[in-house]
N, C-alpha and C. Protein backbone atom coordinates (compact mmCIF):
# COMPACT_ATOMS: atom_id res chain seq x y z
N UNK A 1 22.79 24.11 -4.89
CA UNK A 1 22.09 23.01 -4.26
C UNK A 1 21.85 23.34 -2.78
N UNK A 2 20.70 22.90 -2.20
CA UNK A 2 20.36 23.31 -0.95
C UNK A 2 20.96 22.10 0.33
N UNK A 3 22.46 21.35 -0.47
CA UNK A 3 22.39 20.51 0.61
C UNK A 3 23.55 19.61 0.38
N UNK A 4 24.48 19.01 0.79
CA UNK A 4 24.95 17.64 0.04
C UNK A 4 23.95 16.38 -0.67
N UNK A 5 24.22 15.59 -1.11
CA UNK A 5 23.58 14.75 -1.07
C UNK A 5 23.04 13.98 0.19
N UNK A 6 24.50 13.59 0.63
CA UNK A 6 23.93 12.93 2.05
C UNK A 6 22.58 13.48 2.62
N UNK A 7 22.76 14.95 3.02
CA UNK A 7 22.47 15.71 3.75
C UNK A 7 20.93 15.71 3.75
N UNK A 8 20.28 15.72 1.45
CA UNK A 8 19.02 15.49 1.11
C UNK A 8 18.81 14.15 2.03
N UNK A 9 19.84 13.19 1.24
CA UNK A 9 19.17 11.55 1.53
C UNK A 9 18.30 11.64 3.16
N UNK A 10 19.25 11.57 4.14
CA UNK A 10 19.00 12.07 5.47
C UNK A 10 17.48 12.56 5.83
N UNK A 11 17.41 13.81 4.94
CA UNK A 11 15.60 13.88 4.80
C UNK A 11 15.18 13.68 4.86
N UNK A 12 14.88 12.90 3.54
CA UNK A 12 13.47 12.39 2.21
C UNK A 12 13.97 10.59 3.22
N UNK A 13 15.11 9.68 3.55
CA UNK A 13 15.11 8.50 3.67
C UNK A 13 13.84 8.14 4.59
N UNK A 14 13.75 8.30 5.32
CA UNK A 14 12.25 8.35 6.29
C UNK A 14 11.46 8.09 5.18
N UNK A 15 10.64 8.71 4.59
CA UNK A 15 9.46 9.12 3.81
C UNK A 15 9.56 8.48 2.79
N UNK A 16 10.68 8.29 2.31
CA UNK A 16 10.82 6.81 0.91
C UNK A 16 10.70 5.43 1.60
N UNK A 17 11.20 5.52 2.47
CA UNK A 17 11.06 4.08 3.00
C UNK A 17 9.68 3.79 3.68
N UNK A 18 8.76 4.66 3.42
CA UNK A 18 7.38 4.18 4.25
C UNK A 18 6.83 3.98 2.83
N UNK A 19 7.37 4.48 1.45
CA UNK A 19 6.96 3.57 0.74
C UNK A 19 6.46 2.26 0.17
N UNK A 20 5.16 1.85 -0.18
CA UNK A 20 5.08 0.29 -0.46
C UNK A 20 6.33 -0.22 -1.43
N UNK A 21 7.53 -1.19 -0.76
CA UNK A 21 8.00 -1.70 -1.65
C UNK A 21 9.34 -1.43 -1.68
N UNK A 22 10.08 -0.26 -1.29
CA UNK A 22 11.42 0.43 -1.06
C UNK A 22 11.79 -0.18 0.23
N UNK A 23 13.26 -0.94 0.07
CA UNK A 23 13.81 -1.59 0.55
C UNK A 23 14.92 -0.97 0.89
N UNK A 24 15.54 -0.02 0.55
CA UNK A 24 16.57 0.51 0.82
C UNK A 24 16.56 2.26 0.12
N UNK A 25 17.82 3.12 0.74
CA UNK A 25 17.80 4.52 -0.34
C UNK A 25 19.44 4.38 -0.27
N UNK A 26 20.01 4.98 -1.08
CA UNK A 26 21.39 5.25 -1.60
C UNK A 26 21.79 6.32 -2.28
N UNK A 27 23.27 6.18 -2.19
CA UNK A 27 23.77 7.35 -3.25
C UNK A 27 24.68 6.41 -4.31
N UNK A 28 24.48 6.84 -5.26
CA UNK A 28 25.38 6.12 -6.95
C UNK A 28 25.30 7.39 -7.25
N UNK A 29 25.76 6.85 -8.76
CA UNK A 29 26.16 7.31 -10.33
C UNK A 29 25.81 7.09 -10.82
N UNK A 30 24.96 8.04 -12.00
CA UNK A 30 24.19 7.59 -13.07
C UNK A 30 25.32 8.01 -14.25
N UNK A 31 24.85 7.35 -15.42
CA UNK A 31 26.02 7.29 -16.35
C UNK A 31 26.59 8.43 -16.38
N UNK A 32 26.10 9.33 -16.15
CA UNK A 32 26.68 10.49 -16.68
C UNK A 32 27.44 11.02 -15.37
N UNK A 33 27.79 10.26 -14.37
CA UNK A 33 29.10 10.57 -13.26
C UNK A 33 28.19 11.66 -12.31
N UNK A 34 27.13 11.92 -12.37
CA UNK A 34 26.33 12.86 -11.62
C UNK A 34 25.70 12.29 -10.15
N UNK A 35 25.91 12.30 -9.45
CA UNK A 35 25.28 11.94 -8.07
C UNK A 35 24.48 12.26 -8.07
N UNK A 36 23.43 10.77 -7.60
CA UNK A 36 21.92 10.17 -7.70
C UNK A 36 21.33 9.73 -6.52
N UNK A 37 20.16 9.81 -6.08
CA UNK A 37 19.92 8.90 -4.84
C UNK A 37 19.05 7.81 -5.54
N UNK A 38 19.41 6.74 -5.10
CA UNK A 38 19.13 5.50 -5.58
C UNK A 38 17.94 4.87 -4.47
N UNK A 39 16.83 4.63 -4.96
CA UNK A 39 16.09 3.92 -4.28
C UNK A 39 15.14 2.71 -4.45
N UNK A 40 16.11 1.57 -3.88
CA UNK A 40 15.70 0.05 -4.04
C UNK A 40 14.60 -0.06 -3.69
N UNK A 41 13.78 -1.04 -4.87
CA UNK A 41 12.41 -1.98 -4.36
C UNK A 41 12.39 -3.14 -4.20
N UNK A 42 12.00 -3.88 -4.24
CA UNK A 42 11.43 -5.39 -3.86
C UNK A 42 11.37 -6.20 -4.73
N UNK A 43 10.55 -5.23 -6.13
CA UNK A 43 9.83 -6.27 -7.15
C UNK A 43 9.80 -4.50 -7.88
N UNK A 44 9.13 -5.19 -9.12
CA UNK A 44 8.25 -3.47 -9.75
C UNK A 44 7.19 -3.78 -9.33
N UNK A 45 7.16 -2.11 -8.96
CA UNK A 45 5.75 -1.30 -8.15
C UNK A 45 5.16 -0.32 -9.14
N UNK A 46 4.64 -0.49 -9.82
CA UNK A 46 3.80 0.90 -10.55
C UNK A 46 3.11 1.22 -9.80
N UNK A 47 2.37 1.52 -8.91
CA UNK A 47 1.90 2.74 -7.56
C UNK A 47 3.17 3.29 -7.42
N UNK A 48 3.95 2.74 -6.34
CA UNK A 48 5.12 3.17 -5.66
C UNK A 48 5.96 4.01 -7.10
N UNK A 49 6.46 3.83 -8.16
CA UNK A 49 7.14 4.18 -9.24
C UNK A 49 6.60 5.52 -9.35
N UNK A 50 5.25 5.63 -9.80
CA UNK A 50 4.64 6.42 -9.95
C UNK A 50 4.52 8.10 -8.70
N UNK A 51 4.34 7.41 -8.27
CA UNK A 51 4.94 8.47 -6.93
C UNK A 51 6.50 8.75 -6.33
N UNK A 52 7.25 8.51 -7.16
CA UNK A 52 8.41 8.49 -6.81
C UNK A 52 8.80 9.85 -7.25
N UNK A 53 9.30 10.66 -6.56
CA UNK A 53 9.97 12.30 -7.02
C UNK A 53 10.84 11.92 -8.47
N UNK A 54 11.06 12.34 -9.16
CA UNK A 54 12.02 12.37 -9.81
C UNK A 54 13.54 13.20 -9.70
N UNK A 55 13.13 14.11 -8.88
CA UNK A 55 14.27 14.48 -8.19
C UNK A 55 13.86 15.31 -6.80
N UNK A 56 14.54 15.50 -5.86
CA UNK A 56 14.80 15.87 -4.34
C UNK A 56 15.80 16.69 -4.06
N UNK A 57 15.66 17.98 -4.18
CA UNK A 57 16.13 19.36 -3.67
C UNK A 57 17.19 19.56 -5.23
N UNK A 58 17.17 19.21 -5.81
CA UNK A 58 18.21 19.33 -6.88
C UNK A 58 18.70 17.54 -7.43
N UNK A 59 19.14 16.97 -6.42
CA UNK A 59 19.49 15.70 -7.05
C UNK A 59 18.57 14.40 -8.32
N UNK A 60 18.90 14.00 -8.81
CA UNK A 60 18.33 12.93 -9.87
C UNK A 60 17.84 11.92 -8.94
N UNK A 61 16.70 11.13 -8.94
CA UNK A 61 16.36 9.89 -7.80
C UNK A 61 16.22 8.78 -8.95
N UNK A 62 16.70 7.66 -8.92
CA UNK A 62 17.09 6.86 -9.71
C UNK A 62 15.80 5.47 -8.67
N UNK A 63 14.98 4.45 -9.36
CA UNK A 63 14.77 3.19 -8.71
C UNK A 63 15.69 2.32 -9.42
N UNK A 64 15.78 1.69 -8.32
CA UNK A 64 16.50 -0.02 -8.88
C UNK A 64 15.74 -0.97 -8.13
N UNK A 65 15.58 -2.42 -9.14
CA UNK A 65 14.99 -3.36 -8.32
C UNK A 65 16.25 -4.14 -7.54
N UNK A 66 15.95 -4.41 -6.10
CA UNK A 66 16.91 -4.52 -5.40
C UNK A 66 16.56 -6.32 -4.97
N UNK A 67 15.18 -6.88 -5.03
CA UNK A 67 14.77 -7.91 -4.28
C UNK A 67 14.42 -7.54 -3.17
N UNK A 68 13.97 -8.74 -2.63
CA UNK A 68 13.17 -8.70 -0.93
C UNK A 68 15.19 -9.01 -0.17
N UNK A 69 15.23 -7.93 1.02
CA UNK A 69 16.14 -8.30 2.12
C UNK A 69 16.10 -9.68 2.40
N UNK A 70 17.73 -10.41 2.56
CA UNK A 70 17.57 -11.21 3.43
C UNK A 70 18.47 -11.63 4.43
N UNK A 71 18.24 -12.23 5.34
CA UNK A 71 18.74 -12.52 6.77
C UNK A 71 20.24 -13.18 6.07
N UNK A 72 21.78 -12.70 6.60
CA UNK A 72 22.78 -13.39 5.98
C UNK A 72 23.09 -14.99 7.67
């Protein structure tokens, strides 16, 4: 791998988040215990989905719908 995870996230987080709709990026677990970068939307986006890497330097990129942020 060309990186930790962090190290990808750090990257690519810029450039996902100018995405329409991505609200957040992360690191999880996908079932299979493999470290994922996770990147929250809003709502479903089929544009945004559709352009989404499926993976980034080696890692799996996972979406989740996360909701719109809100003020606590």
């Amino acid at each position: 791998m060309p990186g930790t995870i962090q190290e990808v996230k750090a990257r690519h987080e810029k450039r996902l988040l100018s995405l329409p709709g991505v609200v957040s990026v992360g690191i999880g677990r996908g079932r299979d215990g493999q470290e994922e970068i996770v990147v929250g939307l809003d709502r479903p986006r089929t544009w945004t989905a559709m352009r989404m890497p499926r993976r980034l330097e080696g890692y799996p990129v996972r979406t989740d719908i996360r909701g719109r942020p809100r003020a606590l």
